[in-house]
C-alpha atoms as a PDB file:
ATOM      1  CA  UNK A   1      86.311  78.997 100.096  1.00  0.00           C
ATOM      2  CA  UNK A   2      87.441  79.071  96.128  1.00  0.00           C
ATOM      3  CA  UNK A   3      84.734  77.971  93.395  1.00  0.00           C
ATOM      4  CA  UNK A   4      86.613  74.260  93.645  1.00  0.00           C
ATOM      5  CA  UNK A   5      85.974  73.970  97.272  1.00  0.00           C
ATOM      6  CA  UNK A   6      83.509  73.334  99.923  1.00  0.00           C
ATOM      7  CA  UNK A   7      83.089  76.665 101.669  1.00  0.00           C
ATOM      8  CA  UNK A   8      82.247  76.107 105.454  1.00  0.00           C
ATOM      9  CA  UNK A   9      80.592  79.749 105.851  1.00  0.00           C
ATOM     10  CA  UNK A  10      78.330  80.508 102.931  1.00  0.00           C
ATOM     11  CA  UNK A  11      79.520  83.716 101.067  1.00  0.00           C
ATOM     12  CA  UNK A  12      76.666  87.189 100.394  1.00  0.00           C
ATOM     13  CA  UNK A  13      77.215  88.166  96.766  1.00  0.00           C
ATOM     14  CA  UNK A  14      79.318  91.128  97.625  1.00  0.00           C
ATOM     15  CA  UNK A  15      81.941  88.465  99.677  1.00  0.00           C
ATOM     16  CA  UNK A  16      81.490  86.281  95.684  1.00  0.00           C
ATOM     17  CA  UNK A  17      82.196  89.561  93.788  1.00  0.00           C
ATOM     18  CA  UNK A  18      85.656  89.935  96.295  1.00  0.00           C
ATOM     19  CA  UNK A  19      86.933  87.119  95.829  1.00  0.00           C
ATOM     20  CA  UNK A  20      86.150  86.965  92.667  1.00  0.00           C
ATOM     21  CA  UNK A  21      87.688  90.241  91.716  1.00  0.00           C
ATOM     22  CA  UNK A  22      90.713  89.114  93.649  1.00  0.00           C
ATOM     23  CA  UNK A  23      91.410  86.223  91.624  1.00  0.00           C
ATOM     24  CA  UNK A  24      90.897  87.741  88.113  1.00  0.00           C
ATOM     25  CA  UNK A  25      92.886  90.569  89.312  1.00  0.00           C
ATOM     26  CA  UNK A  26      95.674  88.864  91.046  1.00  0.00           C
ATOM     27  CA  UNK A  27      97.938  88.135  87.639  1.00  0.00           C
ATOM     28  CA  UNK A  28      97.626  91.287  86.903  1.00  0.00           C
ATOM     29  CA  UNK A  29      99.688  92.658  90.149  1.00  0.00           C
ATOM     30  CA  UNK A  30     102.071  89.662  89.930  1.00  0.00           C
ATOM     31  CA  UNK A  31     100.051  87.855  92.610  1.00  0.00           C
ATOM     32  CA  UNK A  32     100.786  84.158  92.379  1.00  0.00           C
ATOM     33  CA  UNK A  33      97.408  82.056  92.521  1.00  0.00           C
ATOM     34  CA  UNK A  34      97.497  80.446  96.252  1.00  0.00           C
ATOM     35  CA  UNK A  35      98.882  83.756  97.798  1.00  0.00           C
ATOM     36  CA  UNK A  36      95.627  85.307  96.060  1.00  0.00           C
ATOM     37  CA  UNK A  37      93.634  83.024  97.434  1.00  0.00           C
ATOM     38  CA  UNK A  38      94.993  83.356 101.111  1.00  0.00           C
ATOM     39  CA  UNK A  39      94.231  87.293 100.235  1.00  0.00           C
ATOM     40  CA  UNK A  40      90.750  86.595  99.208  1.00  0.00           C
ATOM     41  CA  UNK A  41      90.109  84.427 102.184  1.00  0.00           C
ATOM     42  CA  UNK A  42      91.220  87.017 104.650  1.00  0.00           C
ATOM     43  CA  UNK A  43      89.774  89.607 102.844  1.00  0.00           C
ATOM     44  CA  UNK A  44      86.609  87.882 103.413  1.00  0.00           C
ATOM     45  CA  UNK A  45      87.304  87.092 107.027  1.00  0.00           C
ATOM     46  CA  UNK A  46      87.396  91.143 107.532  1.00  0.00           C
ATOM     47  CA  UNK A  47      84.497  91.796 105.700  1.00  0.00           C
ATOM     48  CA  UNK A  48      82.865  90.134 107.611  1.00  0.00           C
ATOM     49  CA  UNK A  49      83.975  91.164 111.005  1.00  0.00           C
ATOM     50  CA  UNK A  50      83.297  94.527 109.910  1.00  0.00           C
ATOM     51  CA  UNK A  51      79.780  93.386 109.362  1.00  0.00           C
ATOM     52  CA  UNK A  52      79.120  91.592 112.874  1.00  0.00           C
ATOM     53  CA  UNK A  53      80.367  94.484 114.512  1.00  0.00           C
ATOM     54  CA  UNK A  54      78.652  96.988 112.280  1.00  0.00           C
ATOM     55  CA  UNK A  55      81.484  98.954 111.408  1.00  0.00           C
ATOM     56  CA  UNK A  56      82.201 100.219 107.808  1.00  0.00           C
ATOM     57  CA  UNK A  57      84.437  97.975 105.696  1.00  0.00           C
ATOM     58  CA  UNK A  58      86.297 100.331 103.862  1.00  0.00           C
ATOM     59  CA  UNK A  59      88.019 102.701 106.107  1.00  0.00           C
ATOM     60  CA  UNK A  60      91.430 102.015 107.706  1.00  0.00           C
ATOM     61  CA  UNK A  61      89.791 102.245 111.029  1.00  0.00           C
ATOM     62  CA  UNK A  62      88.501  99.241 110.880  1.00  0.00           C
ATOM     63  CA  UNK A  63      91.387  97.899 109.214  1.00  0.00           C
ATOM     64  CA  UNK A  64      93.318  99.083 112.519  1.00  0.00           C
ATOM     65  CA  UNK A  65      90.006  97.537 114.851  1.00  0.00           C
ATOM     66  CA  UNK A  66      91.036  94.214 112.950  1.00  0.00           C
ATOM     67  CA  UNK A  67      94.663  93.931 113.319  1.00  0.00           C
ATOM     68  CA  UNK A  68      94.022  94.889 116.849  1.00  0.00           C
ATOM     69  CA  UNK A  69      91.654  91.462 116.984  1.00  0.00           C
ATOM     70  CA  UNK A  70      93.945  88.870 115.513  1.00  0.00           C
ATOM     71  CA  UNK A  71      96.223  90.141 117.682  1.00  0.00           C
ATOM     72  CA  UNK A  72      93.859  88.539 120.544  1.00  0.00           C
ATOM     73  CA  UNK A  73      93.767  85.538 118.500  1.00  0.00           C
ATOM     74  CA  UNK A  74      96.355  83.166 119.569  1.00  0.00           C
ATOM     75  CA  UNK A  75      96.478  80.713 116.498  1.00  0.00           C
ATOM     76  CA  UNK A  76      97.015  83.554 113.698  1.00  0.00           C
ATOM     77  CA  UNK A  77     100.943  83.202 113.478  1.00  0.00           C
ATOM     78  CA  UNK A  78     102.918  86.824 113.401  1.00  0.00           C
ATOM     79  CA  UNK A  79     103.310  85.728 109.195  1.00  0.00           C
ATOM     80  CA  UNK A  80      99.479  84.649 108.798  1.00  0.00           C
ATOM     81  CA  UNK A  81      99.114  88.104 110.617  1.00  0.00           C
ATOM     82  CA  UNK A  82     100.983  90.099 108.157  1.00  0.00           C
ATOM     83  CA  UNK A  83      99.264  88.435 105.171  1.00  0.00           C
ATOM     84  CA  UNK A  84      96.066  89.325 106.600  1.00  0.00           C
ATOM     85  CA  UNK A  85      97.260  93.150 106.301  1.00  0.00           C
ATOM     86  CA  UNK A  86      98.830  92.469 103.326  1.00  0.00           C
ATOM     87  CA  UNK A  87      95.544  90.703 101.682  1.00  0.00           C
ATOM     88  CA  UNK A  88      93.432  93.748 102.591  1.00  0.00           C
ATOM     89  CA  UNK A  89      95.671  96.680 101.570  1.00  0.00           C
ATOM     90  CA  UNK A  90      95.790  94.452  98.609  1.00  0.00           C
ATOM     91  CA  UNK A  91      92.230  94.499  98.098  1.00  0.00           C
ATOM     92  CA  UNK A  92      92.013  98.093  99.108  1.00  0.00           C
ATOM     93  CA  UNK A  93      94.595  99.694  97.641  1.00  0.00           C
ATOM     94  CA  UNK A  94      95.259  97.404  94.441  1.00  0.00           C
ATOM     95  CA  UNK A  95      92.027  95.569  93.273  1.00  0.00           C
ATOM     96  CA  UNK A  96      89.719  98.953  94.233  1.00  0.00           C
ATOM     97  CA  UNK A  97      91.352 100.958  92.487  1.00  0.00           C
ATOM     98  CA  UNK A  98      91.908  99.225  89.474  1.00  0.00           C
ATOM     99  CA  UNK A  99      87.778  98.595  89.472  1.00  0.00           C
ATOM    100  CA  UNK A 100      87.266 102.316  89.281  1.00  0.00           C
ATOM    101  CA  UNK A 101      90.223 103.372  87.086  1.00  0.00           C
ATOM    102  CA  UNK A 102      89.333 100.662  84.326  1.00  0.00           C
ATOM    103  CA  UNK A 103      89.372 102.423  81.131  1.00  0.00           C
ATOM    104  CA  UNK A 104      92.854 104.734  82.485  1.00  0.00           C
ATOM    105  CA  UNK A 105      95.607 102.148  81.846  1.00  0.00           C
ATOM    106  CA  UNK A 106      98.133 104.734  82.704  1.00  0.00           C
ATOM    107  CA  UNK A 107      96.977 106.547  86.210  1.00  0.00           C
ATOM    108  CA  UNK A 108      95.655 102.660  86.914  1.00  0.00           C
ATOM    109  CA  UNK A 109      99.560 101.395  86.418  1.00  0.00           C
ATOM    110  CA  UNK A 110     101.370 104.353  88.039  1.00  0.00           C
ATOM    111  CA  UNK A 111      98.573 103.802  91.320  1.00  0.00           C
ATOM    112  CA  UNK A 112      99.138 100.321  92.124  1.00  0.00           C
ATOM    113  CA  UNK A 113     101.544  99.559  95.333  1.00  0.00           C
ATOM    114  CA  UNK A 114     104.206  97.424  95.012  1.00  0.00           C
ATOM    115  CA  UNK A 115     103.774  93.639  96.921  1.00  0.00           C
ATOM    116  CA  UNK A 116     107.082  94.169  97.977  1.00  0.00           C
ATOM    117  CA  UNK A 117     106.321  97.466 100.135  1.00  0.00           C
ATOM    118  CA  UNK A 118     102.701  96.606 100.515  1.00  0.00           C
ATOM    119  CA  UNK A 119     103.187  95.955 104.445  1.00  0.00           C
ATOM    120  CA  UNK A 120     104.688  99.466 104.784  1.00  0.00           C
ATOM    121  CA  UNK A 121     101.573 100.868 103.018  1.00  0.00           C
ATOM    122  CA  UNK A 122      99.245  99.252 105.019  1.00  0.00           C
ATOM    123  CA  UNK A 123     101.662  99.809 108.779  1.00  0.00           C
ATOM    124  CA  UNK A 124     101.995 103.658 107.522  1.00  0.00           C
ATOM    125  CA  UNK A 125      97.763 104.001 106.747  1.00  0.00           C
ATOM    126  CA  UNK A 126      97.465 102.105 110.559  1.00  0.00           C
ATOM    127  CA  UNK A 127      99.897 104.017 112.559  1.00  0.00           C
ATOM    128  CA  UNK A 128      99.466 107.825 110.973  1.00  0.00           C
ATOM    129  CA  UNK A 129      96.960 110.269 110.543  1.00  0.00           C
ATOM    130  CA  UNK A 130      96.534 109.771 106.378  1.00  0.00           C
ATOM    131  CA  UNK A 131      94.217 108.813 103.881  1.00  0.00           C
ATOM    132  CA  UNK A 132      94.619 106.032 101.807  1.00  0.00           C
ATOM    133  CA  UNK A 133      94.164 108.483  98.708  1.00  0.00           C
ATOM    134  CA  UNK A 134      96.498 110.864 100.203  1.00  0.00           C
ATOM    135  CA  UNK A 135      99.427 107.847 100.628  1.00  0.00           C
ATOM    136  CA  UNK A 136      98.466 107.024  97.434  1.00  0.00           C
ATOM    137  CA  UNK A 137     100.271 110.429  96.264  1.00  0.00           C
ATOM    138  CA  UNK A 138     103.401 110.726  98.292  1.00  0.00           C
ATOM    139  CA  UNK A 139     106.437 111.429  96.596  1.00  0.00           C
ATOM    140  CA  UNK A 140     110.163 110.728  97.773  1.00  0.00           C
ATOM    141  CA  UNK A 141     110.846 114.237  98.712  1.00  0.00           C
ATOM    142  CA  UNK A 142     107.498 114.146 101.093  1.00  0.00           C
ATOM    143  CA  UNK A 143     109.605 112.216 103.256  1.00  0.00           C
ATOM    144  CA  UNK A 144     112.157 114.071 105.855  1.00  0.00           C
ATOM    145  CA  UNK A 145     114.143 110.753 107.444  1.00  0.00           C
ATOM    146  CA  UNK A 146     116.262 113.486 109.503  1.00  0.00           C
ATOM    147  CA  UNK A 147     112.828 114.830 111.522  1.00  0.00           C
ATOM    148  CA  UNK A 148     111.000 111.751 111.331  1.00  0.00           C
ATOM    149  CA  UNK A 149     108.027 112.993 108.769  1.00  0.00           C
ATOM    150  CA  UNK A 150     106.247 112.778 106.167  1.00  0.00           C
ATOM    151  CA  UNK A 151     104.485 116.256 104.448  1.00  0.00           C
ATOM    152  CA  UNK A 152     100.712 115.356 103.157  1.00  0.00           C
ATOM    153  CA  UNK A 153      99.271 117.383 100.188  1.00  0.00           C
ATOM    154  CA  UNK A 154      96.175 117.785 100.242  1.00  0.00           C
ATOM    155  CA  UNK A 155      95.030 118.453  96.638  1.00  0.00           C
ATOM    156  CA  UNK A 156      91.728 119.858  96.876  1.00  0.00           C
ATOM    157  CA  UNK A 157      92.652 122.871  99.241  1.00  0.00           C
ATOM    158  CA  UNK A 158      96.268 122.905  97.945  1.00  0.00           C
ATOM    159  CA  UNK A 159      97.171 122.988 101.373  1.00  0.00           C
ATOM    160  CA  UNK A 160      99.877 120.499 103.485  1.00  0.00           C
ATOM    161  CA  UNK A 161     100.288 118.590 107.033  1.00  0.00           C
ATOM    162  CA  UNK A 162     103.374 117.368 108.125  1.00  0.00           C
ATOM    163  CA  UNK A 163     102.993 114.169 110.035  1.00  0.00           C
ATOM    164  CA  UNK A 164     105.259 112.225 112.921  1.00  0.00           C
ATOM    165  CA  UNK A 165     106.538 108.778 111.460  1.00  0.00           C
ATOM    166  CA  UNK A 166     106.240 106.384 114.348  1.00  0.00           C
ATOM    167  CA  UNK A 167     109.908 104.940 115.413  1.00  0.00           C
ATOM    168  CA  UNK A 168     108.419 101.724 114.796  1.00  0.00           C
ATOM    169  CA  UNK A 169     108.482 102.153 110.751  1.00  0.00           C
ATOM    170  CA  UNK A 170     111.191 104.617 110.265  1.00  0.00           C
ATOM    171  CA  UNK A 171     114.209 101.991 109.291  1.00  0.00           C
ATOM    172  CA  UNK A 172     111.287 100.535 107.700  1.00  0.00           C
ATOM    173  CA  UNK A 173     111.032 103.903 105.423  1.00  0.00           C
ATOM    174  CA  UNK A 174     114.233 104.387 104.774  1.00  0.00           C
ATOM    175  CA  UNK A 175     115.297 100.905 103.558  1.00  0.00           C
ATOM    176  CA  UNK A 176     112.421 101.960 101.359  1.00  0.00           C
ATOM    177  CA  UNK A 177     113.172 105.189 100.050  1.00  0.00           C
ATOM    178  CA  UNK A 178     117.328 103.894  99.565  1.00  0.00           C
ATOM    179  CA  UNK A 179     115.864 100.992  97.092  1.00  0.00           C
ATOM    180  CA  UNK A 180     113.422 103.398  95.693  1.00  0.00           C
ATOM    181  CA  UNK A 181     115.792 106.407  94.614  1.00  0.00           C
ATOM    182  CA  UNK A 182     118.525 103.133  93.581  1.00  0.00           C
ATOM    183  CA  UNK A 183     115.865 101.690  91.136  1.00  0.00           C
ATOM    184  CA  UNK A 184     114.510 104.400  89.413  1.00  0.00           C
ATOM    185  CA  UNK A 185     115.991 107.489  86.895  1.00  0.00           C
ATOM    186  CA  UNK A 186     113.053 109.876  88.044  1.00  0.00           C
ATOM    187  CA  UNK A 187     114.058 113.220  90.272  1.00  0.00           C
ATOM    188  CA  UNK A 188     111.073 112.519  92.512  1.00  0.00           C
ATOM    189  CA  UNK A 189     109.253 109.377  92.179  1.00  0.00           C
ATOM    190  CA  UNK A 190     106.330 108.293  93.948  1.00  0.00           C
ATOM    191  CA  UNK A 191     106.930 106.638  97.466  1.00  0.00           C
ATOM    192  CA  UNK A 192     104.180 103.482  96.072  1.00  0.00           C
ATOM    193  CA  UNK A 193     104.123 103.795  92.767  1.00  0.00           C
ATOM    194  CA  UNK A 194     104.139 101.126  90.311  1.00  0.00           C
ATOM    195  CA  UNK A 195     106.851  98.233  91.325  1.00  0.00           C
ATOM    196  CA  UNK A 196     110.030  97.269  88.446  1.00  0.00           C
ATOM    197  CA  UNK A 197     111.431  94.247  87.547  1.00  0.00           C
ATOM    198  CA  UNK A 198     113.729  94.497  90.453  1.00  0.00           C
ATOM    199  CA  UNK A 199     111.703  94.484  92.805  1.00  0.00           C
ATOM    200  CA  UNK A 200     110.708  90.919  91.719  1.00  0.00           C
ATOM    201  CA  UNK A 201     113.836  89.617  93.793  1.00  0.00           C
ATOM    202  CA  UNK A 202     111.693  91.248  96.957  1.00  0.00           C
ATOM    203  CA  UNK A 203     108.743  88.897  96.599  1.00  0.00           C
ATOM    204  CA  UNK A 204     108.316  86.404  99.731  1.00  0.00           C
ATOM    205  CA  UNK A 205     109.520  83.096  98.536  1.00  0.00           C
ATOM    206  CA  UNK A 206     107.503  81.344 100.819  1.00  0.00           C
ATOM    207  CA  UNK A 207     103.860  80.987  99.561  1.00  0.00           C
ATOM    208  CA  UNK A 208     101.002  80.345 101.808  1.00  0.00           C
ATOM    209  CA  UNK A 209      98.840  77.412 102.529  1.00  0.00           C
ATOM    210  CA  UNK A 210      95.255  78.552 101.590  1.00  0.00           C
ATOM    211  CA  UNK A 211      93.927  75.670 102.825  1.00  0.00           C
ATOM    212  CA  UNK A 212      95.405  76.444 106.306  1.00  0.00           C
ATOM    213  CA  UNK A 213      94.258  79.861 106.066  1.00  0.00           C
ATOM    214  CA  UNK A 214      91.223  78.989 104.747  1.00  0.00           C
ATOM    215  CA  UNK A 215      91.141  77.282 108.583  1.00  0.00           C
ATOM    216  CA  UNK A 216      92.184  80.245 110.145  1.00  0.00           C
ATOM    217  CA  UNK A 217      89.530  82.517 108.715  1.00  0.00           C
ATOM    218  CA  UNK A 218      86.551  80.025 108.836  1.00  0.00           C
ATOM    219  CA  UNK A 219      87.263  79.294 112.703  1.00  0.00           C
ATOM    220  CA  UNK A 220      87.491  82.966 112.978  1.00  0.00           C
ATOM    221  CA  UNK A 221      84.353  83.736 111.505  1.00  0.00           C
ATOM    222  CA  UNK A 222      82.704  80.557 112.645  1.00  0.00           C
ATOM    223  CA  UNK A 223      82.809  82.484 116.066  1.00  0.00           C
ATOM    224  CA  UNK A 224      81.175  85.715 114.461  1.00  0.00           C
ATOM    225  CA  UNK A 225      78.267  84.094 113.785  1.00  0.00           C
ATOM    226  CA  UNK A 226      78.095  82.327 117.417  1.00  0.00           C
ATOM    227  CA  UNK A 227      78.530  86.219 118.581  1.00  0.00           C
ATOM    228  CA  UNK A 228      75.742  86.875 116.501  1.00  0.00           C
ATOM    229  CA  UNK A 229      73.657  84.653 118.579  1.00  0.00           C
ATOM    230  CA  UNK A 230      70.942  81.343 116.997  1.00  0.00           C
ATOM    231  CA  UNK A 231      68.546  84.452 115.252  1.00  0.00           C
ATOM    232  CA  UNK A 232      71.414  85.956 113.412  1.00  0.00           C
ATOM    233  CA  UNK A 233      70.498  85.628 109.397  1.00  0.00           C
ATOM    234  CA  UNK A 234      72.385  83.563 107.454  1.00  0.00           C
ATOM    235  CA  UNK A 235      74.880  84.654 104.357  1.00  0.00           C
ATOM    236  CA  UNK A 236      73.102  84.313 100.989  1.00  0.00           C
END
């Protein structure tokens, strides 16, 4: 599904502008090539669920609705999984924002997520009542390890919700915040901010096959469009 390849499911221009905003953003973020490409692919792959079931693409709803589904799908391994969730927080959280924020080097550096935390982004957005814009913002001290919370700001009505951390991501956090508050000289840094140098030793070593994710996805949405049913239109 790259520009080099045969793609098995023809792509609408806004699946061609992901992918390719994926790619030219990817070496930006530290994103090696073929791990942007599995991104890209599954990226695509919920895009287009979204679409069959009519559902809107960009809220972590959906993202939740989609995890759910590969979880019904027997041939996406538990890692394939994860860089599904990965991919897509990548695109949402990463790639979107650095769209809009273009001409703002600074607020675009200090917004990104780190790859190596990316997962606990994307499990925290899934499992608790937040906004991606709101996670965005968290700070160190937001996060109470001895109740089990996190506080939300909302910075519109200056006012704040405290929120149950499932037990599922709490060693999770904390591994997080002990790295975080090793790694950096600020008083109260931001819980995703912009990853160091060090955090370069956190990367996955192993890189992904795009061309067996590119199988995966295709299969995937290869039964979409049977769903869809012989009238369904086809993907400019």
């Amino acid at each position: 599904m790259t520009s080099t390849e045969k793609p098995t499911i023809a792509l609408d221009q806004t699946e061609f502008e992901v992918l390719s905003s994926i790619r030219s953003l990817a070496p930006q973020f530290g994103v090696p090539s073929r791990r942007a490409e599995a991104y890209g692919v599954w990226v695509v792959c919920y895009r287009r669920y979204c679409k069959v079931h009519d559902r809107p693409w960009l809220w972590m709803s959906s993202v939740s609705d989609f995890m759910d589904f590969l979880d019904t799908r027997s041939e996406v391994s538990d890692p394939e999984r994860n860089r599904a969730l990965d991919g897509i927080m990548f695109y949402l959280a990463d790639v979107r924002k650095a769209e809009d924020e273009e001409n703002d080097k600074e607020k675009m550096k200090r917004s990104r997520v780190p790859s190596s935390t990316r997962s606990l982004f994307g499990q925290l957005l899934l499992r608790c009542d937040i906004q991606l814009t709101q996670a965005m913002q968290l700070r160190a001290t937001d996060v109470k390890l001895g109740e089990s919370t996190v506080t939300v700001h909302d910075r519109e009505t200056d006012e704040s919700q405290v929120i149950e951390v499932p037990a599922s991501l709490r060693s999770g956090l904390k591994k997080h915040l002990d790295r975080l508050r090793d790694r950096t000289d600020t008083d109260d840094p931001y819980l995703f901010g912009h990853r160091g140098p060090e955090d370069e030793a956190d990367e996955e070593m192993d890189e992904p096959d795009p061309e067996r994710t590119t199988e995966l996805a295709t299969l995937i949405m290869q039964a979409f469009d049977e769903d869809d049913g012989p009238d369904a239109p086809e993907a400019n």
